[in-house]
C-alpha atoms as a PDB file:
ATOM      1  CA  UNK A   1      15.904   2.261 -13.565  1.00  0.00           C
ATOM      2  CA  UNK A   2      19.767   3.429 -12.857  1.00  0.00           C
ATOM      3  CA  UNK A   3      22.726   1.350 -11.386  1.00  0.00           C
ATOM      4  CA  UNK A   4      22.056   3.289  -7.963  1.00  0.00           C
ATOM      5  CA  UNK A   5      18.559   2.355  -7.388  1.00  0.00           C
ATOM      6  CA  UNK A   6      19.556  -1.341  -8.063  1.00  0.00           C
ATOM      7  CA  UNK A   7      22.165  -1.001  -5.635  1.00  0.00           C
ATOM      8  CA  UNK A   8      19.877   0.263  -3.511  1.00  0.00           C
ATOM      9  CA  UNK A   9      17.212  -2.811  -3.823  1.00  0.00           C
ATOM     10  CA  UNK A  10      20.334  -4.875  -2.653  1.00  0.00           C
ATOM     11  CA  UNK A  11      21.978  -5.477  -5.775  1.00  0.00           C
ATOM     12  CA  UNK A  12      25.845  -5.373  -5.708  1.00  0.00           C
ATOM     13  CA  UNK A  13      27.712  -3.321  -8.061  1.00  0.00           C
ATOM     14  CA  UNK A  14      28.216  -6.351 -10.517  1.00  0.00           C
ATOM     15  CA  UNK A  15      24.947  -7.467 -10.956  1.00  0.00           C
ATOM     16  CA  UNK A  16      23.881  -4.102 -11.067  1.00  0.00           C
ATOM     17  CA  UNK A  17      26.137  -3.340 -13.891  1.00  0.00           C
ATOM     18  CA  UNK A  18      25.234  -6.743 -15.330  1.00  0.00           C
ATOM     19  CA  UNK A  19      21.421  -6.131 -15.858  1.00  0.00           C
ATOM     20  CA  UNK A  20      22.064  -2.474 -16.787  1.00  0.00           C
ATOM     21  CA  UNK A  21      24.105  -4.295 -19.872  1.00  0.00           C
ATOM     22  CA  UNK A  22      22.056  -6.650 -20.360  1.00  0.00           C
ATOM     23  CA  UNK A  23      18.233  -4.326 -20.594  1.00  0.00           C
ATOM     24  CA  UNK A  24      19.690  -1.016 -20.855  1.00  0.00           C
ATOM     25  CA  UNK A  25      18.183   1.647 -18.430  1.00  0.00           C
ATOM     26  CA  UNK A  26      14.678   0.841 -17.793  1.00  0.00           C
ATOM     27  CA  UNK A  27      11.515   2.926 -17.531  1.00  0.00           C
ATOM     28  CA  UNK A  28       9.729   3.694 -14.518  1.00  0.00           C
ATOM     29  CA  UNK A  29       6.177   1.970 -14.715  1.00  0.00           C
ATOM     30  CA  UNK A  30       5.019   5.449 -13.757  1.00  0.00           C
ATOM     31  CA  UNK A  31       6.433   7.002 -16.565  1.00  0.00           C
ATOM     32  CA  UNK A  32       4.959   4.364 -18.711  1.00  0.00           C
ATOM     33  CA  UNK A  33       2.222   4.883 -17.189  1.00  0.00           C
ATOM     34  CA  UNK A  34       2.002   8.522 -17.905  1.00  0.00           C
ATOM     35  CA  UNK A  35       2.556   8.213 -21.603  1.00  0.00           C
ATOM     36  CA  UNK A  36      -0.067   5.358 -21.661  1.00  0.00           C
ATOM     37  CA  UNK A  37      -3.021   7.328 -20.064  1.00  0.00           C
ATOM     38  CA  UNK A  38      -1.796  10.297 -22.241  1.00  0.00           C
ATOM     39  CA  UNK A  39      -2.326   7.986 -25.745  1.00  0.00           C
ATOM     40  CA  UNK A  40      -5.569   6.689 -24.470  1.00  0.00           C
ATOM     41  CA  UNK A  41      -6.840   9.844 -24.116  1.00  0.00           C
ATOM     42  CA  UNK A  42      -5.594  11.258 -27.358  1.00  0.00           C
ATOM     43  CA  UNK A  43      -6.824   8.393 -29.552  1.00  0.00           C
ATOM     44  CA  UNK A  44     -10.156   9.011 -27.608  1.00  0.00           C
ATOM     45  CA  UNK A  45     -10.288  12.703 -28.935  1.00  0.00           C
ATOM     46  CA  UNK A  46      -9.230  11.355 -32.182  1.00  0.00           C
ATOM     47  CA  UNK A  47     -12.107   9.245 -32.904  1.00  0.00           C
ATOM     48  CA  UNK A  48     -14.546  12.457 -31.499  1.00  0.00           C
ATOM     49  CA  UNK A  49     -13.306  14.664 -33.741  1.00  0.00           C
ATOM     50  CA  UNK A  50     -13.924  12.366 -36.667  1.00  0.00           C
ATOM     51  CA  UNK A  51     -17.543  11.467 -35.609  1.00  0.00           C
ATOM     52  CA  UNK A  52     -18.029  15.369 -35.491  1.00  0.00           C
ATOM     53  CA  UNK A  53     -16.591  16.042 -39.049  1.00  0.00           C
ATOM     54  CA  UNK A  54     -18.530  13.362 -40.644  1.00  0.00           C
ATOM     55  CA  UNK A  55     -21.780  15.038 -39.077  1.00  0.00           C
ATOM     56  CA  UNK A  56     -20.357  18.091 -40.289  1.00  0.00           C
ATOM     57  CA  UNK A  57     -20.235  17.339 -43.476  1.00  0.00           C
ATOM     58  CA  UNK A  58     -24.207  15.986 -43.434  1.00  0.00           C
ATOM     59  CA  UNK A  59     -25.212  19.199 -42.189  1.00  0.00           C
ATOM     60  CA  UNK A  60     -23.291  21.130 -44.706  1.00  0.00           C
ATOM     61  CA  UNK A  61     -26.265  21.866 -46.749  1.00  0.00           C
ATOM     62  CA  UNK A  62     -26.878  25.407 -45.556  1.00  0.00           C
ATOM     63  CA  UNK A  63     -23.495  27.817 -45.281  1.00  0.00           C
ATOM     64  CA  UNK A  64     -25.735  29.647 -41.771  1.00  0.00           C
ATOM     65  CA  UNK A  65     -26.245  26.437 -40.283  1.00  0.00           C
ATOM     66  CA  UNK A  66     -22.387  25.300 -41.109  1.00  0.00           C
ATOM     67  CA  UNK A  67     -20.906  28.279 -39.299  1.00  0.00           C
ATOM     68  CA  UNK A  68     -22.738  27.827 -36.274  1.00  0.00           C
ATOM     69  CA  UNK A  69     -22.080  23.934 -36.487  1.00  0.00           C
ATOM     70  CA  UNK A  70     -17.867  25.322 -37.310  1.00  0.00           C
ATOM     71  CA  UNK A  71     -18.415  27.692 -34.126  1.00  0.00           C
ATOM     72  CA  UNK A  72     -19.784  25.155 -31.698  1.00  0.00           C
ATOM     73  CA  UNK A  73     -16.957  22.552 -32.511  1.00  0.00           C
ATOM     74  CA  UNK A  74     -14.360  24.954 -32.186  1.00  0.00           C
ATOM     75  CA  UNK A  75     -15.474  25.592 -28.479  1.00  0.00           C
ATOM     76  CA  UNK A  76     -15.929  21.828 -28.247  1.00  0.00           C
ATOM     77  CA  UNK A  77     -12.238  21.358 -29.510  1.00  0.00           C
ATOM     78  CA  UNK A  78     -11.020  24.246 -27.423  1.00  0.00           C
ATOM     79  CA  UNK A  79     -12.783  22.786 -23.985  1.00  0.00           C
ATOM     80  CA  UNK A  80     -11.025  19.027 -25.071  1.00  0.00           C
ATOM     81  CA  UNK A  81      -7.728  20.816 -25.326  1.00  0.00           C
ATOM     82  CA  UNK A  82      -7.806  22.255 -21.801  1.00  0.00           C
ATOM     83  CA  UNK A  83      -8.879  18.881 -20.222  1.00  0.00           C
ATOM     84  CA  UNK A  84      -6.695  16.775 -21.943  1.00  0.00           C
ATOM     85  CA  UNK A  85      -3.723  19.405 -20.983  1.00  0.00           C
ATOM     86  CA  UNK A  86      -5.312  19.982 -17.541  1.00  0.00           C
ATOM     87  CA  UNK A  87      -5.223  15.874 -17.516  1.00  0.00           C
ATOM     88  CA  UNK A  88      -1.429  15.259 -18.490  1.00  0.00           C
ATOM     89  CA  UNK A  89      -0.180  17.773 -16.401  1.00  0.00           C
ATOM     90  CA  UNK A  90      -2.276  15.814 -13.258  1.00  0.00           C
ATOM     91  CA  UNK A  91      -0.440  12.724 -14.596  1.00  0.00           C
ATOM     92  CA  UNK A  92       2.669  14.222 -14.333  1.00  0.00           C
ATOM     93  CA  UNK A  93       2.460  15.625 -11.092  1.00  0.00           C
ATOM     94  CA  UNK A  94       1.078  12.360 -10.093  1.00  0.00           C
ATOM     95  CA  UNK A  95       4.160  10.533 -11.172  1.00  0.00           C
ATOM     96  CA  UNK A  96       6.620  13.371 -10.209  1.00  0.00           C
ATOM     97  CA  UNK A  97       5.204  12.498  -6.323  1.00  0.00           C
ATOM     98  CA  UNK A  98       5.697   8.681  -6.546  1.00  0.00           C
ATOM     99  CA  UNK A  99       8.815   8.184  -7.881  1.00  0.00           C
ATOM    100  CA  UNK A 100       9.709  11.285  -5.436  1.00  0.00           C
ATOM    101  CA  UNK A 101       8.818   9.480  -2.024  1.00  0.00           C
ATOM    102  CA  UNK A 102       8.988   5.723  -3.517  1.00  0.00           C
ATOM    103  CA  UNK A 103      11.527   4.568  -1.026  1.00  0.00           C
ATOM    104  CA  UNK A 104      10.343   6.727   2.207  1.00  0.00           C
ATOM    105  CA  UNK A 105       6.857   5.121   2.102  1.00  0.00           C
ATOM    106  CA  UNK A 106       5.160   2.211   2.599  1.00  0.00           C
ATOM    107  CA  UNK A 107       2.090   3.012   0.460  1.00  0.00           C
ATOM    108  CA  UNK A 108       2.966   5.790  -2.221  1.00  0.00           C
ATOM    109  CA  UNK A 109      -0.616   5.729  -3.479  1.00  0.00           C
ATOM    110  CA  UNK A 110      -2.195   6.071   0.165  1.00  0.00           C
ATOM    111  CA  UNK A 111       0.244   9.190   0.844  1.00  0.00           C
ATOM    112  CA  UNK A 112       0.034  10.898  -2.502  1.00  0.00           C
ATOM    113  CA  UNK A 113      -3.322  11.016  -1.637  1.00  0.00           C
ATOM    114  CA  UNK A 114      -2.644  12.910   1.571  1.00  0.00           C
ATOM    115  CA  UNK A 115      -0.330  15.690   0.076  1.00  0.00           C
ATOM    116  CA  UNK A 116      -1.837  19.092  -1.481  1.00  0.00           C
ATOM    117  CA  UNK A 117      -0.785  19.103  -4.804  1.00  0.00           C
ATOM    118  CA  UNK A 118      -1.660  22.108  -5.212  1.00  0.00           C
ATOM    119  CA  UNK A 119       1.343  23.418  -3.211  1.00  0.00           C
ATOM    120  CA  UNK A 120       3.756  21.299  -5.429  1.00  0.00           C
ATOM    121  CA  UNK A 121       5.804  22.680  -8.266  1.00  0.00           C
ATOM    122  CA  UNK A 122       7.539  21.173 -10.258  1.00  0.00           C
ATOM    123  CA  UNK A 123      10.723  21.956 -12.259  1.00  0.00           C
ATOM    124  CA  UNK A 124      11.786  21.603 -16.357  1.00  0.00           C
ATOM    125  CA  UNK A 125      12.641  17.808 -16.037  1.00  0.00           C
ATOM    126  CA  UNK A 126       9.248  17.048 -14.156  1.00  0.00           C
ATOM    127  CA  UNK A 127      10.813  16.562 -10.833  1.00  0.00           C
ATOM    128  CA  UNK A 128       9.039  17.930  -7.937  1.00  0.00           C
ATOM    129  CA  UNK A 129      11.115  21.598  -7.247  1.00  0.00           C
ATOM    130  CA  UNK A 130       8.702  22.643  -3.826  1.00  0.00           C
ATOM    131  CA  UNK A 131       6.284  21.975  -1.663  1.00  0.00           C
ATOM    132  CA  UNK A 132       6.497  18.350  -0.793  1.00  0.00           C
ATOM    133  CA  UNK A 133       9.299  18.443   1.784  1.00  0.00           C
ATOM    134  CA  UNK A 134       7.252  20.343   4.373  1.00  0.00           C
ATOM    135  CA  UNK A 135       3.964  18.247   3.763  1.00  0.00           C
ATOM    136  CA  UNK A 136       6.058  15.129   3.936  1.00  0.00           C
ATOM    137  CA  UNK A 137       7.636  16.460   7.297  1.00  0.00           C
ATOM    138  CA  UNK A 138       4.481  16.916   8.628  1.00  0.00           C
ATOM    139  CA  UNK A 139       2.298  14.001   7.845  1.00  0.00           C
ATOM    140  CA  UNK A 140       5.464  11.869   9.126  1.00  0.00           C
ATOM    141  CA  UNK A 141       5.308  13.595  12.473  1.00  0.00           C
ATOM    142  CA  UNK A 142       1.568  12.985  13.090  1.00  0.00           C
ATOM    143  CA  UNK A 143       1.436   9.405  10.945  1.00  0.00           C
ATOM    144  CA  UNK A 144       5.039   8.209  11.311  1.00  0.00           C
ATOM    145  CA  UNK A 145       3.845   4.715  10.453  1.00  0.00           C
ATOM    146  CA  UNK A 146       3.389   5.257   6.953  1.00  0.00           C
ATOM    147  CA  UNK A 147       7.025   5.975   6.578  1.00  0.00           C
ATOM    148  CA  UNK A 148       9.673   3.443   5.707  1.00  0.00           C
ATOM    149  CA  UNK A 149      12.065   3.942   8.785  1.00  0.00           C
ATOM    150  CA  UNK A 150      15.824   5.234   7.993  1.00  0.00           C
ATOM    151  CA  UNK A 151      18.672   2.841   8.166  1.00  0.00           C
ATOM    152  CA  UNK A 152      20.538   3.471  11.527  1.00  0.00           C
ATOM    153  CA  UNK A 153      23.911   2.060  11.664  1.00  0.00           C
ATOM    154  CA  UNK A 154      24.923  -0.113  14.415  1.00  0.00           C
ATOM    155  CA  UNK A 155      26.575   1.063  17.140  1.00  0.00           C
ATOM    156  CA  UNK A 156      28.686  -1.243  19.076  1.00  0.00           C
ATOM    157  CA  UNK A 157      29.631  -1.369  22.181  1.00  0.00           C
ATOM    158  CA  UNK A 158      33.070  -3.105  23.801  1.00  0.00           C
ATOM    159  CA  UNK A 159      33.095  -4.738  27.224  1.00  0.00           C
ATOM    160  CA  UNK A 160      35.252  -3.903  29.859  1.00  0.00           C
ATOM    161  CA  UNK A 161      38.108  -6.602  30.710  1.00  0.00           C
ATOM    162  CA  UNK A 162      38.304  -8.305  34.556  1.00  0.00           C
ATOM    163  CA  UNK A 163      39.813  -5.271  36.063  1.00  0.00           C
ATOM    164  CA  UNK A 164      39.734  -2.547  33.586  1.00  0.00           C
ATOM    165  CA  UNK A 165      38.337   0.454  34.334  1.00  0.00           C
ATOM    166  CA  UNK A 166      37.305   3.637  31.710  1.00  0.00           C
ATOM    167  CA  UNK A 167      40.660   5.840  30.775  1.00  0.00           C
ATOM    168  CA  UNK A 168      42.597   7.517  33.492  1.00  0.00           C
ATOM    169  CA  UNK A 169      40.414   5.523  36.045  1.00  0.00           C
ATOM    170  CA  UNK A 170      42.164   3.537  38.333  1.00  0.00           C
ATOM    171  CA  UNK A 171      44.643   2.045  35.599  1.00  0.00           C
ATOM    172  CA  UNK A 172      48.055   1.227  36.421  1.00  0.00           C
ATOM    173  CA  UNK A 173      50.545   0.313  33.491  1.00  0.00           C
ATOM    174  CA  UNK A 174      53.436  -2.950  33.888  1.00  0.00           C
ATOM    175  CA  UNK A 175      56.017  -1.053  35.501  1.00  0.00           C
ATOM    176  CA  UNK A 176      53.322   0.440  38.517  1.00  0.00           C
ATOM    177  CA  UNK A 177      52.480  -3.259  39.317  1.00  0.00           C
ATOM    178  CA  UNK A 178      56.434  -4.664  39.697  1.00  0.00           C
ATOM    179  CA  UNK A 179      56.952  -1.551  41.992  1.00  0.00           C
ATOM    180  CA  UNK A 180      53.601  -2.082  44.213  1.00  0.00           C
ATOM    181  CA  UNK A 181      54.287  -5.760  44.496  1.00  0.00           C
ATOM    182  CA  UNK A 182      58.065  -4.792  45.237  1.00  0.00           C
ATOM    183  CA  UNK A 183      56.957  -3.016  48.128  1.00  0.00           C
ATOM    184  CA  UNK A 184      54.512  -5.577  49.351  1.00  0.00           C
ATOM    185  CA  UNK A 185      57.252  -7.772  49.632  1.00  0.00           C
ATOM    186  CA  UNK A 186      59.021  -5.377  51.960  1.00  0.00           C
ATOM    187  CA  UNK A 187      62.320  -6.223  49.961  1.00  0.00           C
ATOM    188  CA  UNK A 188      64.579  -5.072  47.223  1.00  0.00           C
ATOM    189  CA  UNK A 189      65.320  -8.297  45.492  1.00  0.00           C
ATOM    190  CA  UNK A 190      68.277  -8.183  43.343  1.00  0.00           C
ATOM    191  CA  UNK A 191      66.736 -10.609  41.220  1.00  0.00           C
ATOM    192  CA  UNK A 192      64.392  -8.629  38.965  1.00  0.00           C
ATOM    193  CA  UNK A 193      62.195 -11.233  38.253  1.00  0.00           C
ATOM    194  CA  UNK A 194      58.548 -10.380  39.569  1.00  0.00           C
ATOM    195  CA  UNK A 195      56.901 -14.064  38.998  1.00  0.00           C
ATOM    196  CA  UNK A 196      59.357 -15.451  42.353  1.00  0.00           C
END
């Protein structure tokens, strides 16, 4: 986790800088995630391939019957390889999508299971590069209440004081007002004073 998105959970800057001191940048529980499923899954083919090689080597008593057994765990191997890549590279598409629309959802898991992956790439770093702007764009127009709404900032608005009008409007500056109440007195005082 970086300084921003802690700012962004409502952190200030201090504390933000504080915890990143204190833990050090922390991984994504997706990411863990990934690697996790990926180890399970490896340890998994580990143990197979063991159990095959030990009945291997029980059947090894005719060299015929060895190649075929050789042959058939090859393509056994070969097949395991292919799922397991076919696997990590689901994982990391998965992850790629949820950390990509964490904040702009509500449920990531519910919408991740709306998009076409199969229209996402993604780039070198495992970040999705296409595809998932225009799906997003969509689904939000016709289900617009799975999506976290964007911040708006406030917009105030003044009042208008006893008398005040909008600009140019009827407005009349100090000097207007002395002349106009001048007049209504019908007199030229030679006292300048207004408030008599």
């Amino acid at each position: 986790m970086k300084k921003e998105d802690l700012i962004a959970m409502g952190f200030s800057e201090e504390q933000a800088d504080a915890l990143i001191n204190k833990y050090g940048a922390m991984i994504p529980k997706e990411r863990f995630d990934e690697v996790n499923n990926a180890k399970k899954s490896l340890e998994e083919q580990v143990k197979t391939h063991e159990t095959q090689l030990k009945e291997l080597q029980g059947k090894a008593k005719g060299n015929e019957e060895l190649q075929a057994e050789i042959t058939k765990l090859q393509e056994s191997q070969k097949q395991a390889k292919e799922q397991y890549e076919q696997q990590l590279k689901d994982e990391r598409l998965n992850t790629a999508l949820k950390l990509a629309i964490a904040n702009k959802v509500h449920d990531v898991d519910l919408v991740t299971g709306l998009v076409d992956k199969s229209k996402i790439e993604l780039d070198d770093n495992g970040n999705v590069k296409t595809g998932l702007d225009e799906q997003l764009k969509t689904l939000q127009e016709s289900k617009s209440f799975l999506f976290v709404p964007e911040k708006q900032q406030p917009t105030f608005k003044g009042w208008v004081p006893a008398g005040g009008l909008g600009e140019g409007e009827g407005t009349s500056d100090m000097g207007s007002n002395f002349a106009k109440m001048a007049n209504e007195k019908g007199t030229s005082d030679t006292n300048n004073n207004p408030w008599d």
